[in-house]
N, C-alpha and C. Protein backbone atom coordinates (compact mmCIF):
# COMPACT_ATOMS: atom_id res chain seq x y z
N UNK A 1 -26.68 46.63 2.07
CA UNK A 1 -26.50 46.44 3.49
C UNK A 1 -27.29 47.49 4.29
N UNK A 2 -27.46 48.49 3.35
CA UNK A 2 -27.81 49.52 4.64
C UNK A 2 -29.26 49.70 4.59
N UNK A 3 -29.66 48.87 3.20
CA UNK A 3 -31.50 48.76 3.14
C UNK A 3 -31.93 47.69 4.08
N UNK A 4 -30.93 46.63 4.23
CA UNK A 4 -31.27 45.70 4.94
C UNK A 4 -31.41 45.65 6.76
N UNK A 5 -30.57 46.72 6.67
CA UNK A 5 -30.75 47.55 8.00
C UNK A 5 -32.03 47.78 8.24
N UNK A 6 -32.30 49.20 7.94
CA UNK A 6 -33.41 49.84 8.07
C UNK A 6 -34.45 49.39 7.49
N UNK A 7 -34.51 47.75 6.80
CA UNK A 7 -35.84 46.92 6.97
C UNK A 7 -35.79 45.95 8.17
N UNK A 8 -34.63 45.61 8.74
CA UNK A 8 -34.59 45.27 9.81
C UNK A 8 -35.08 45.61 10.87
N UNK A 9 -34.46 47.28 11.06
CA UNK A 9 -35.00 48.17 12.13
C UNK A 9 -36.50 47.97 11.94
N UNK A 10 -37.31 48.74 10.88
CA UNK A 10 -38.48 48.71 10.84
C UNK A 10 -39.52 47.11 10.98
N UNK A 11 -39.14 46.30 10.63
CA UNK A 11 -39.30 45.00 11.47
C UNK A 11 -39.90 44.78 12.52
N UNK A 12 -39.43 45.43 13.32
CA UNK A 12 -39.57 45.31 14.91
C UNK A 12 -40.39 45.83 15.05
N UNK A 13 -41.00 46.08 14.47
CA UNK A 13 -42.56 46.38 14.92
C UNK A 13 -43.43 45.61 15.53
N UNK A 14 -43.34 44.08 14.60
CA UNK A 14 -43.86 43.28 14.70
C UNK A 14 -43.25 42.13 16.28
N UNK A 15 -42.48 43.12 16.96
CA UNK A 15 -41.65 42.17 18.23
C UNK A 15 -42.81 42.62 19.48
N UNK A 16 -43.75 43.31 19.39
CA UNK A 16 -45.13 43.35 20.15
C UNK A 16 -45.94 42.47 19.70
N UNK A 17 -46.44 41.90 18.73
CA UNK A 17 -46.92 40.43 18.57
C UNK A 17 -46.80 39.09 19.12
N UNK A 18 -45.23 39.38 19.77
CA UNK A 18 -44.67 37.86 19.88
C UNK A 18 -44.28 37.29 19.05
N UNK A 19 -44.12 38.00 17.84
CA UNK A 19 -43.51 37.16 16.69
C UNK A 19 -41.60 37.69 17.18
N UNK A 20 -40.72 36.24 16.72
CA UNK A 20 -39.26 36.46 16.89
C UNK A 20 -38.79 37.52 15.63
N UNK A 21 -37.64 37.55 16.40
CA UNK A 21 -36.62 38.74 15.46
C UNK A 21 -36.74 38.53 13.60
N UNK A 22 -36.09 37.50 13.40
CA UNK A 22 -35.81 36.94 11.84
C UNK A 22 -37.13 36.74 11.38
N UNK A 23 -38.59 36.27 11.99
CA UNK A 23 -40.04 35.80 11.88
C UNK A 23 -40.55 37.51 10.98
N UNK A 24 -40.27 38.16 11.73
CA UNK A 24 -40.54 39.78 11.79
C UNK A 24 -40.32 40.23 10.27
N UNK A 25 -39.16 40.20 9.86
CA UNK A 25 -38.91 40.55 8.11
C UNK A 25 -40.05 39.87 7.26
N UNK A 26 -40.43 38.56 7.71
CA UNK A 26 -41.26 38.14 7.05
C UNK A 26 -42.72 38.27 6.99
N UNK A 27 -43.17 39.06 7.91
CA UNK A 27 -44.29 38.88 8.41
C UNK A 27 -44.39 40.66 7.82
N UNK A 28 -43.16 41.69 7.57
CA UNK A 28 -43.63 43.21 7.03
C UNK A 28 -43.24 42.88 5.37
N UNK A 29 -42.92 41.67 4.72
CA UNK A 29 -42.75 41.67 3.56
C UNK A 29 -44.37 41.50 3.19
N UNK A 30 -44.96 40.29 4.04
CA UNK A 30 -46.47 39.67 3.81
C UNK A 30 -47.24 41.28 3.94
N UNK A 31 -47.24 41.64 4.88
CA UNK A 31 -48.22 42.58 5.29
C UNK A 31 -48.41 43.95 4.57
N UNK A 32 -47.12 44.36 3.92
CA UNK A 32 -45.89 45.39 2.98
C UNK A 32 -46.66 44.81 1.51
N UNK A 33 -46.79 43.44 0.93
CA UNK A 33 -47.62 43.40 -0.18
C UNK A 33 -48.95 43.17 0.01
N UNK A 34 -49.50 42.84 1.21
CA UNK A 34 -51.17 42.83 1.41
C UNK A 34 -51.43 44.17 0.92
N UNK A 35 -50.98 45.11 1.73
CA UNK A 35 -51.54 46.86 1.12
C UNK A 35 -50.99 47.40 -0.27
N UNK A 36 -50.20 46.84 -0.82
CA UNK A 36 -50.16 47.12 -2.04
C UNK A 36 -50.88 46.26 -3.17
N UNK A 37 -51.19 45.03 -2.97
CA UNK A 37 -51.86 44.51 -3.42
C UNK A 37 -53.33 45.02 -3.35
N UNK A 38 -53.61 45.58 -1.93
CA UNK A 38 -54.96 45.64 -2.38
C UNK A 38 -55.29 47.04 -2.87
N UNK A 39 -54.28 47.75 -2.67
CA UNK A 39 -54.40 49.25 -3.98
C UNK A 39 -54.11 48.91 -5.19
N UNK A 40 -53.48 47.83 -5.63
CA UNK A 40 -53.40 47.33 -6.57
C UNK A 40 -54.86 47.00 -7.20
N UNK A 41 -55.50 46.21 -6.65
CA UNK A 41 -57.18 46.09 -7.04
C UNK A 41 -57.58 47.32 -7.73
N UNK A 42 -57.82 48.25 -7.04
CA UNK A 42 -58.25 49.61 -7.76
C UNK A 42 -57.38 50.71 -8.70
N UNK A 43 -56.07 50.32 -8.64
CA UNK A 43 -55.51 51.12 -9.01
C UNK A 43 -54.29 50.16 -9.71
N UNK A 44 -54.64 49.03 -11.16
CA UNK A 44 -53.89 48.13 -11.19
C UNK A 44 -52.34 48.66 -11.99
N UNK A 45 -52.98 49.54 -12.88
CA UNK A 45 -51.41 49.69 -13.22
C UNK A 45 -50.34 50.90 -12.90
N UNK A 46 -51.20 51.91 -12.40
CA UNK A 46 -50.13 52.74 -11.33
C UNK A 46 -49.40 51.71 -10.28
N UNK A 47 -50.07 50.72 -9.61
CA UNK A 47 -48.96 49.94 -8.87
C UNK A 47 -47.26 49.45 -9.40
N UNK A 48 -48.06 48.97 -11.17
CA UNK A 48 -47.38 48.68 -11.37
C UNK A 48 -45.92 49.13 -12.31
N UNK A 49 -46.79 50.78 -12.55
CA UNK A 49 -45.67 51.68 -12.68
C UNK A 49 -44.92 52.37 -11.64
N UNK A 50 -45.19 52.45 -10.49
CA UNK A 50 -45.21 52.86 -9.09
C UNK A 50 -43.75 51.98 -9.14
N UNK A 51 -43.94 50.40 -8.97
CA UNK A 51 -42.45 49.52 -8.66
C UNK A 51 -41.82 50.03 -10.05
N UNK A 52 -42.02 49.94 -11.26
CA UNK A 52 -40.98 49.62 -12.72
C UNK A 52 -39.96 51.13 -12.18
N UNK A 53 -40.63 52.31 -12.05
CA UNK A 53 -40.07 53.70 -12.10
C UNK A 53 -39.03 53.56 -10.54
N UNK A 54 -39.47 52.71 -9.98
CA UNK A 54 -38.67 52.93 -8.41
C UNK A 54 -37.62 51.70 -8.64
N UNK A 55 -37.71 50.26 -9.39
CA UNK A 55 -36.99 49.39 -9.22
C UNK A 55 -35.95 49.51 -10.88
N UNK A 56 -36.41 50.23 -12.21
CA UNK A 56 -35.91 49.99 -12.94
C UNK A 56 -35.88 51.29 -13.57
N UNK A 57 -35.85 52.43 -12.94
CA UNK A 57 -35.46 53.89 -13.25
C UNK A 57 -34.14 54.00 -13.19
N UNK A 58 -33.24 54.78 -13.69
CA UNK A 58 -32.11 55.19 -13.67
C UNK A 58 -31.63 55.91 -12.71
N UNK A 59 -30.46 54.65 -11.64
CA UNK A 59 -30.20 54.96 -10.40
C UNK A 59 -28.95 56.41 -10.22
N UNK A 60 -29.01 57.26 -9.54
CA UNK A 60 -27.50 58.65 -9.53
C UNK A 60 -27.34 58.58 -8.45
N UNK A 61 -27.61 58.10 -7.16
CA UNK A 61 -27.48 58.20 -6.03
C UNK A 61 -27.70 57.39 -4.93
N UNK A 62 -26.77 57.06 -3.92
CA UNK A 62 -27.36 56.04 -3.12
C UNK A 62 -28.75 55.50 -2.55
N UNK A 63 -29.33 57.11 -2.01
CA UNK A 63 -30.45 56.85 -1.80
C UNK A 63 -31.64 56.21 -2.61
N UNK A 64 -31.12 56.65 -3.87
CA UNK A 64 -32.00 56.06 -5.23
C UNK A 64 -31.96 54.11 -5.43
N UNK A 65 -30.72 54.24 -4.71
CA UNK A 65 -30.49 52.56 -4.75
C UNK A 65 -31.11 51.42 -3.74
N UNK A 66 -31.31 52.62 -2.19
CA UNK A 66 -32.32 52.09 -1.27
C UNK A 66 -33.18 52.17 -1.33
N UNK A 67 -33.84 52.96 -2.17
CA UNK A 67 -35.70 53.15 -2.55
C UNK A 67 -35.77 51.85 -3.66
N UNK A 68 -34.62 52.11 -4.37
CA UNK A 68 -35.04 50.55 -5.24
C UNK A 68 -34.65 49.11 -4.26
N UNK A 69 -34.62 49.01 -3.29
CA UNK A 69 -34.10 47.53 -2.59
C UNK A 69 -35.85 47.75 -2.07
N UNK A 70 -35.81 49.01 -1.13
CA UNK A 70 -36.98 48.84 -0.53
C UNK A 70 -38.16 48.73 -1.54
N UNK A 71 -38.35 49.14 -2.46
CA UNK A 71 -39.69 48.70 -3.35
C UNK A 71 -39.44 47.37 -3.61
N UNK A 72 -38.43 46.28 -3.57
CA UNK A 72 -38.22 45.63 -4.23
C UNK A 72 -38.73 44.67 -2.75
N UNK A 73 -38.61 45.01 -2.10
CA UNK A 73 -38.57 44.59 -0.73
C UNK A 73 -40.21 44.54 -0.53
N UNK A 74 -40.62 45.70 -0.42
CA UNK A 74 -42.20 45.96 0.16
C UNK A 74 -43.23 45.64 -1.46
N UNK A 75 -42.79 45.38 -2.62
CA UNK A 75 -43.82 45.00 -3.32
C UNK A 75 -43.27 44.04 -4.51
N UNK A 76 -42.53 43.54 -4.22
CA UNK A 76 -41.83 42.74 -5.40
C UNK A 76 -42.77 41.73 -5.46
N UNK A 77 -43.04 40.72 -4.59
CA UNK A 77 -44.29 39.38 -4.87
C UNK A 77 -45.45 40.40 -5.37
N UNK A 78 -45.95 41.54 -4.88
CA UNK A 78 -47.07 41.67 -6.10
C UNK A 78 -46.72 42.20 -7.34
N UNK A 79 -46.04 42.83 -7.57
CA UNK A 79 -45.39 43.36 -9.06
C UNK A 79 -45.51 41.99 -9.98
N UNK A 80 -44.94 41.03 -9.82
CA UNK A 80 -45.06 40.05 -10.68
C UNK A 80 -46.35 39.38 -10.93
N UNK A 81 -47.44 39.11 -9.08
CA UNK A 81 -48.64 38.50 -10.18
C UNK A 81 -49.46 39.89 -10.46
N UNK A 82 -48.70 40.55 -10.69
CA UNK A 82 -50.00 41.60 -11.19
C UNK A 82 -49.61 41.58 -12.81
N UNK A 83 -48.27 41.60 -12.66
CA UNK A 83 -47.78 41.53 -14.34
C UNK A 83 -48.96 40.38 -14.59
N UNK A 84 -48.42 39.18 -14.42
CA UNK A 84 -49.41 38.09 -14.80
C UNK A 84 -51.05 38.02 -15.25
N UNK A 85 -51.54 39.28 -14.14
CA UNK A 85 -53.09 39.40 -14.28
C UNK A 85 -52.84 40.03 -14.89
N UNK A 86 -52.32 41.30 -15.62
CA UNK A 86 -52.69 42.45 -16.81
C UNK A 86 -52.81 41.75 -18.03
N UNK A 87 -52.58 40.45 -18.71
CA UNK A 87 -52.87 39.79 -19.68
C UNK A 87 -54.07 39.15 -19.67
N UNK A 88 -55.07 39.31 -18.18
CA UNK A 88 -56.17 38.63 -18.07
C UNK A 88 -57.39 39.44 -18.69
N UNK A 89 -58.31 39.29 -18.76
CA UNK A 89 -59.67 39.78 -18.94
C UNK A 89 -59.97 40.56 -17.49
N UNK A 90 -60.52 41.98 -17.92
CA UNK A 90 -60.56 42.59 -16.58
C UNK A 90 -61.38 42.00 -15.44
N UNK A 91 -62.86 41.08 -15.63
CA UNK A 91 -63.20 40.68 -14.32
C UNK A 91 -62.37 39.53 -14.11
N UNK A 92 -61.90 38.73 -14.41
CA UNK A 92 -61.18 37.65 -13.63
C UNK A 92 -59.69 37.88 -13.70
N UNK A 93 -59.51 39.30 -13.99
CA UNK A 93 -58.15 40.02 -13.66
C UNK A 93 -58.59 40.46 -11.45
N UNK A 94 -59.63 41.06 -11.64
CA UNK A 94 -60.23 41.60 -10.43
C UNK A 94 -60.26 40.38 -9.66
N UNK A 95 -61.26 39.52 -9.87
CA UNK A 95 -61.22 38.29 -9.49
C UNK A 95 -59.94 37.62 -8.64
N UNK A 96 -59.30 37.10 -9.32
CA UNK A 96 -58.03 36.50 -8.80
C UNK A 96 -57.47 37.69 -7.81
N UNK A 97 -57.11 38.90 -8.38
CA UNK A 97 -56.80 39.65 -7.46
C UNK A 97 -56.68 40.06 -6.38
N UNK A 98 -58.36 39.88 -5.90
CA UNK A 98 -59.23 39.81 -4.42
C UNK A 98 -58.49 38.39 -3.57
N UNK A 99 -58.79 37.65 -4.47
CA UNK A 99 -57.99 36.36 -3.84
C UNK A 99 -56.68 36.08 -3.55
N UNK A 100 -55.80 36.86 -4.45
CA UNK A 100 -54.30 37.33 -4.33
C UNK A 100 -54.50 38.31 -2.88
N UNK A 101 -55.30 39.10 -2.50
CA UNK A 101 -54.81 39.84 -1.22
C UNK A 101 -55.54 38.87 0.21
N UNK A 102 -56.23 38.14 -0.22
CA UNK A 102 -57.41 37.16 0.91
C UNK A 102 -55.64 35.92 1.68
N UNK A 103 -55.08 35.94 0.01
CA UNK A 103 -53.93 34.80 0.49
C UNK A 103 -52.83 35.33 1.19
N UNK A 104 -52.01 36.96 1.36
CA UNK A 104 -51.52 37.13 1.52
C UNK A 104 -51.77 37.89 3.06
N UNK A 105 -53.07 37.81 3.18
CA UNK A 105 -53.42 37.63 4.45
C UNK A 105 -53.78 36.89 5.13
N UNK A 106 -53.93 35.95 4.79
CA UNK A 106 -54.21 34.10 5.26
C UNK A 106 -52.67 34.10 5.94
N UNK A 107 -51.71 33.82 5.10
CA UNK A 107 -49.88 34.14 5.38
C UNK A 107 -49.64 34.40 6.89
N UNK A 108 -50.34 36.08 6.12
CA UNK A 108 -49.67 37.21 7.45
C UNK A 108 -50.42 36.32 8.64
N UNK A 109 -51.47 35.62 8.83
CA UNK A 109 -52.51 35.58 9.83
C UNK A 109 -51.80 34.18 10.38
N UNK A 110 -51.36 32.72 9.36
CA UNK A 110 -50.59 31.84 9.92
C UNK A 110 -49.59 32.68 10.67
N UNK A 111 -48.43 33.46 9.98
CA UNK A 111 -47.31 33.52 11.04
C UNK A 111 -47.82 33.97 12.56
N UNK A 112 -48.92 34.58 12.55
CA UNK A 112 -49.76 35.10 13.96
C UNK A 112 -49.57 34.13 15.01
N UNK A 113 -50.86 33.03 14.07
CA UNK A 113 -51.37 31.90 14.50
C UNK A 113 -50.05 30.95 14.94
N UNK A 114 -48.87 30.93 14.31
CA UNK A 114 -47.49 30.24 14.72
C UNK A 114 -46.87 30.50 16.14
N UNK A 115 -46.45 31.89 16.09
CA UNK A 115 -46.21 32.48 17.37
C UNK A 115 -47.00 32.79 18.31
N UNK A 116 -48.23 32.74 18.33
CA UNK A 116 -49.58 33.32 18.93
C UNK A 116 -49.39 32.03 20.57
């Protein structure tokens, strides 16, 4: 509850766009894996030790439990197709990749284009 807060709060960022209240979560989840995705490109498997150590480390403390909602929150859709590409061949690991962050800004750019 209280991660969901303070992704809420932070949300509103996006209420200078013209995008609505509930529109808003969705539009810093898109935008929240565009930049990790595309450090992901260069930096493919620190990303993806970056989420395992924050979402599947051994929790002692609350705060430890909101850093795991929020990673889970700000990079969970790329954690998985990146899992997916690390079984690929490295250029059409890269490949798809580029295209994995082109789509998740296509996304971010419809919800624009929706409320715009």
């Amino acid at each position: 509850m209280i991660t969901f807060i303070i992704l809420s709060l932070f949300s509103l960022i996006f209420i200078g766009l013209s995008i609505p209240y509930p529109s808003t979560i969705v539009m810093l989840v898109l935008i929240t894996n565009f930049m990790v995705a595309l450090y992901s490109i260069v930096f493919h498997p620190v990303a993806i030790a970056i989420y395992e150590a924050n979402v599947f480390g051994k929790k002692t403390s609350l705060l430890d439990y909101i850093f795991k909602y929020i990673a889970i929150f700000f990079s969970g859709i790329n954690y998985y197709v990146q899992k997916i590409l690390l079984k690929l061949p490295l250029i059409l690991n890269k490949l798809i990749a580029i295209v994995f962050v082109l789509v998740l800004l296509w996304q971010a750019s419809l919800i624009l284009g929706i409320f715009d």
